[in-house]
Protein backbone atom coordinates (compact mmCIF):
# COMPACT_ATOMS: atom_id res chain seq x y z
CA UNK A 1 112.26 55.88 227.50
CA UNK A 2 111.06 59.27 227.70
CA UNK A 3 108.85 61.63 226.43
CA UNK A 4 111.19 63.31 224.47
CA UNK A 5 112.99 60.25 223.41
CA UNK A 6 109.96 58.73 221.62
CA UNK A 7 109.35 62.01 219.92
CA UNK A 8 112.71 62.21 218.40
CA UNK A 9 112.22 58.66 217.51
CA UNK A 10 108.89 59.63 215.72
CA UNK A 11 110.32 62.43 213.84
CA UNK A 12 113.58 60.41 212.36
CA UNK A 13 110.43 57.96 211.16
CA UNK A 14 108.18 60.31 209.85
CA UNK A 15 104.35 60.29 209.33
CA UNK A 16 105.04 56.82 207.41
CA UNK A 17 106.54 55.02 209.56
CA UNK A 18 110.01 54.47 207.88
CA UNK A 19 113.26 56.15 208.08
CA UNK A 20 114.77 59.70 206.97
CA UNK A 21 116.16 58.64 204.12
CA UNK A 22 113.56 56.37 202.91
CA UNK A 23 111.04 58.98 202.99
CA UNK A 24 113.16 61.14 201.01
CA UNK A 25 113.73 58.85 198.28
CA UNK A 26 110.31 57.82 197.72
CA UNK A 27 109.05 61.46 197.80
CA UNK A 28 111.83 62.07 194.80
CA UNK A 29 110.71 58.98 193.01
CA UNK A 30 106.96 59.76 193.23
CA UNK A 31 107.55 63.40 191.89
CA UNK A 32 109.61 62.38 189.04
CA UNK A 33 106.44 59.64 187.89
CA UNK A 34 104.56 63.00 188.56
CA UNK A 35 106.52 64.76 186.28
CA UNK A 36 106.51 61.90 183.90
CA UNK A 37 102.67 61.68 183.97
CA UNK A 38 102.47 65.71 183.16
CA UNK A 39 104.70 65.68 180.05
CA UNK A 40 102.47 62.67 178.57
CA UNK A 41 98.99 64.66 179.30
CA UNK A 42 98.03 62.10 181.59
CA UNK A 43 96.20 62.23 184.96
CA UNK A 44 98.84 63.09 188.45
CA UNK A 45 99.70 60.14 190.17
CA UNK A 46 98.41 59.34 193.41
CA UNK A 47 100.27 60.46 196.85
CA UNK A 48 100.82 57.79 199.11
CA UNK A 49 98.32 57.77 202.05
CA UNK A 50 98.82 58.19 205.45
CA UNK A 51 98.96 54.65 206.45
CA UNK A 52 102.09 53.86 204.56
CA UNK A 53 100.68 51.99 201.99
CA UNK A 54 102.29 51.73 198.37
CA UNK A 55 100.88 54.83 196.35
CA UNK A 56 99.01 54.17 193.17
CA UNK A 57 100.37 55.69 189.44
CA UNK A 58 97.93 55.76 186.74
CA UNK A 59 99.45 54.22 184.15
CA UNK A 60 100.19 56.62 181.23
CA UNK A 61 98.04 57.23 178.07
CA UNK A 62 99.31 55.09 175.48
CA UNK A 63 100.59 57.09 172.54
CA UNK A 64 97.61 57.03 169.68
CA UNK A 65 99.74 54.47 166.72
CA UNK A 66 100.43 56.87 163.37
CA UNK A 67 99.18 55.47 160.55
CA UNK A 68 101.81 55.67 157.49
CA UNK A 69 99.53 53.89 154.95
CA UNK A 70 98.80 56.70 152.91
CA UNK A 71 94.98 57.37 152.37
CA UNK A 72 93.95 56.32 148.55
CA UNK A 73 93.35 58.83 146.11
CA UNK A 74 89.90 59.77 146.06
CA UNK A 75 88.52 60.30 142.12
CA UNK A 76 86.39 62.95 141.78
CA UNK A 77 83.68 61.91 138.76
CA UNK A 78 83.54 64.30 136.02
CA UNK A 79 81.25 64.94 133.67
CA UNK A 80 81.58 66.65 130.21
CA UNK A 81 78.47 68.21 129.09
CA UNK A 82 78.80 69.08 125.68
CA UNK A 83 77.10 71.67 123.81
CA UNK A 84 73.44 70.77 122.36
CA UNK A 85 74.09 70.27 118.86
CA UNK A 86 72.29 72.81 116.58
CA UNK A 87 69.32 72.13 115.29
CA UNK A 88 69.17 71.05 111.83
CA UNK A 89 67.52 73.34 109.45
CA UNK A 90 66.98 72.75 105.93
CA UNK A 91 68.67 75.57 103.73
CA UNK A 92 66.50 78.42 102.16
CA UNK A 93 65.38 77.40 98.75
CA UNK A 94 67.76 79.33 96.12
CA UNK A 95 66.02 82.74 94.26
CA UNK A 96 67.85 82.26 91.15
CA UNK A 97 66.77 86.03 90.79
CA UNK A 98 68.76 87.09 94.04
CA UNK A 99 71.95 85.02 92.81
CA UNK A 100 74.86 87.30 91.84
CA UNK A 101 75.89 86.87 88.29
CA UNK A 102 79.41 87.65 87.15
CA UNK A 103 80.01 91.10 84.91
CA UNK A 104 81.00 90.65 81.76
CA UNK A 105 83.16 93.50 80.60
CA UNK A 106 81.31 95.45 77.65
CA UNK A 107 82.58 94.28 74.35
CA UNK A 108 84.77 96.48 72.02
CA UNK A 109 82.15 98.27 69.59
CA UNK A 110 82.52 96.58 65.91
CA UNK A 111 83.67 99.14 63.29
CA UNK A 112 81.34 100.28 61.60
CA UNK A 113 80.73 103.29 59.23
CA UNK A 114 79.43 105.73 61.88
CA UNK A 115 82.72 105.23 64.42
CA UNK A 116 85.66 104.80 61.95
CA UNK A 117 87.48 107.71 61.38
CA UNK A 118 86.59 109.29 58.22
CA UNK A 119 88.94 107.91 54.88
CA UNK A 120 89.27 109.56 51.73
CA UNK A 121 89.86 107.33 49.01
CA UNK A 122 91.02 108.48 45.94
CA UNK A 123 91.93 106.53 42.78
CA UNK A 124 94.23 107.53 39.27
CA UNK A 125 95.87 106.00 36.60
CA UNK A 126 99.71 107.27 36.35
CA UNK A 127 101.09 105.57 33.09
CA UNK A 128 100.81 101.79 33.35
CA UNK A 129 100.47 102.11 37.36
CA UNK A 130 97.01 102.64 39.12
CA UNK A 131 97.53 104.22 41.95
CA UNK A 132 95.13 104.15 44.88
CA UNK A 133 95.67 107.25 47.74
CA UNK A 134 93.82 107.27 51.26
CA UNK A 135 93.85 110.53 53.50
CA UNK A 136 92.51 109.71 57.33
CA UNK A 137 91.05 111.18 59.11
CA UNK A 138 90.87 113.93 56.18
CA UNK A 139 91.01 117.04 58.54
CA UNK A 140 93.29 120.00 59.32
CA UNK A 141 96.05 119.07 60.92
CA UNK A 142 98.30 115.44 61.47
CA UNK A 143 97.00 112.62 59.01
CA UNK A 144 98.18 109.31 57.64
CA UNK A 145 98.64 109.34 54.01
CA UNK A 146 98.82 106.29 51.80
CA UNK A 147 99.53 105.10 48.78
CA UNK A 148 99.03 102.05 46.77
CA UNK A 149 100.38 101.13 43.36
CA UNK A 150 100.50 98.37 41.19
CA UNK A 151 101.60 97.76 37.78
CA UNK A 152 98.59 96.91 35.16
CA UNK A 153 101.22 95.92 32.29
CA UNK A 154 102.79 92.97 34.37
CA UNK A 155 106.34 94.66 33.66
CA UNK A 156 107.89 95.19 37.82
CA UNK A 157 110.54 97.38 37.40
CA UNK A 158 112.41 98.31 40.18
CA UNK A 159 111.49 101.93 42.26
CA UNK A 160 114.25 104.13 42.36
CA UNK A 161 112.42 107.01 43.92
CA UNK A 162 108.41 108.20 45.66
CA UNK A 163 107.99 111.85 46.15
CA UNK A 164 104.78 113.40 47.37
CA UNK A 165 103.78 116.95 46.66
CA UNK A 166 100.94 119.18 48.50
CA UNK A 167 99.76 122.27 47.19
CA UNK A 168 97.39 124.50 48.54
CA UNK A 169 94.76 126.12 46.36
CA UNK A 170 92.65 128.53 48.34
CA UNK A 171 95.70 130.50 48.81
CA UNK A 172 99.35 131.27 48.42
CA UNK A 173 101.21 128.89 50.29
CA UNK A 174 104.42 126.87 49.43
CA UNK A 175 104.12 123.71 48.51
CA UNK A 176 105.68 121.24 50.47
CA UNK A 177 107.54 117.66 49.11
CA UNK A 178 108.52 114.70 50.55
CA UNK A 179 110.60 112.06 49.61
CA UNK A 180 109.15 108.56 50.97
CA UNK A 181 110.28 105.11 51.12
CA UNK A 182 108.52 102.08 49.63
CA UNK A 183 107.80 100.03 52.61
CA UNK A 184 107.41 96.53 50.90
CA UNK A 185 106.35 96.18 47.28
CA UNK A 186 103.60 98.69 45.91
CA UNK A 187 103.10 100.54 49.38
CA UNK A 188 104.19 103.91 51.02
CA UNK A 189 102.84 106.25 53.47
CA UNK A 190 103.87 108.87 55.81
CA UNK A 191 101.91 110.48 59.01
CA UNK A 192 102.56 113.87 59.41
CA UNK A 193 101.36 118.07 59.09
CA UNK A 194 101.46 118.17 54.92
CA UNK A 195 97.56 119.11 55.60
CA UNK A 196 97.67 121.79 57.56
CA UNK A 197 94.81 123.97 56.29
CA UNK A 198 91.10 123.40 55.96
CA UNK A 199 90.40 123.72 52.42
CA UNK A 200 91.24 122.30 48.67
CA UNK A 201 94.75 120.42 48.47
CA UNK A 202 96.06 119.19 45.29
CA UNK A 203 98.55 116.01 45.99
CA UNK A 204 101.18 115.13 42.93
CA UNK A 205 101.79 111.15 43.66
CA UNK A 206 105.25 110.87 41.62
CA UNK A 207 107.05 107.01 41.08
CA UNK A 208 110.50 107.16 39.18
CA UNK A 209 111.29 103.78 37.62
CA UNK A 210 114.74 102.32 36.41
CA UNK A 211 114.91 102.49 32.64
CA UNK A 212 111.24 104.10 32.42
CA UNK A 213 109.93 108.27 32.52
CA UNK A 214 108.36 108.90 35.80
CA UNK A 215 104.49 107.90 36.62
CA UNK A 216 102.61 110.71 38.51
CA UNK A 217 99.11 110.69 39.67
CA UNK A 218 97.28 114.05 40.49
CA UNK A 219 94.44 113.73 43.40
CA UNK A 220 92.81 116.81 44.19
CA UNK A 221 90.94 116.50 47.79
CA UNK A 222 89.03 118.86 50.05
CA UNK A 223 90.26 119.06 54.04
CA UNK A 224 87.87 120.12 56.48
């Protein structure tokens, strides 16, 4: 055979010694392991060597296992500190002195002669009646006038009629009357301006009776 012959032969072999096709599908089969071995991070497999032998693959890194057990909670110890408790002290003592007392409210002054409004107390006889009058405050101006009565005899009639008179002396002035009422038995009395003047007043106290002449009792009293 020639030359030329054997080289042809040699090339349909190729450098491994086995056919076309052969070679071919190893070469495909070796670079899909190497592409195997790249997507799982592991180290390129081996080429075959020159003298034909079978080529070597590292085997590929075993996938690390996944653990699913999940890990136990881990308690993290706590502490409370509380607060350090005051310190017990033993109260002040108690100044009796610096102790507030309640304030009582002043008490109402007790009447006595020097702040009760002055009275004028005047007393006559009309008839069988005495007859007790009282002028207060016994100034110029509005006072309360009364008038007590009382039969001495024991014989109540019945009053029909009280009229009060006021006449002014120190000057000419009309007299002024009033009729009053007899409030319950034995007492009248009327508040108003009969005393009008600072001076000497004469008061005509007259009590008509049924089946009996009038009583009247004549004061004469000085106004300031």
């Amino acid at each position: 055979m020639s030359r030329r012959a054997s080289h042809e032969g040699a090339s349909r072999r190729g450098p491994l010694g086995g056919s076309h096709g052969t070679r071919s599908e190893l070469g495909r089969c070796v670079f899909v392991i190497a592409l195997f071995v790249a997507a799982c991070g592991s180290t390129p497999a081996r080429l075959p060597t020159a003298g034909g032998s079978t080529p070597y693959v590292e085997p590929a890194a075993q996938p690390t296992a996944i653990s699913t057990t999940e890990p136990e909670p881990v308690l993290l110890a706590t502490s409370t500190v509380e607060p350090p408790a005051a310190a017990a002290t033993a109260p002040p003592p108690i100044n009796p002195t610096a102790v507030p007392r309640p304030t009582l409210a002043p008490a109402a002054p007790q009447p006595t002669a020097a702040n009760l409004p002055p009275l004028l107390t005047l007393n006559r006889r009309a008839d069988d009646l005495d007859v007790i009058m009282t002028v207060s405050p016994a100034r110029a101006g509005p006072n309360e006038v009364n008038f007590f009565f009382y039969d001495t005899n024991g014989d109540d009639r019945s009053i029909e009629r009280l009229t009060a008179r006021f006449s002014f002396l120190d000057f000419a002035v009309a007299p002024v009357a009033v009729d009053m009422v007899e409030l319950h038995p034995g007492h009248a009395f009327l508040i108003d301006h009969q005393v009008r003047h600072a001076g000497r007043w004469r008061v005509e106290f007259a009590i008509k009776r049924a089946g009996l002449r009038d009583a009247t009792a004549t004061f004469e009293l000085a106004i300031r």
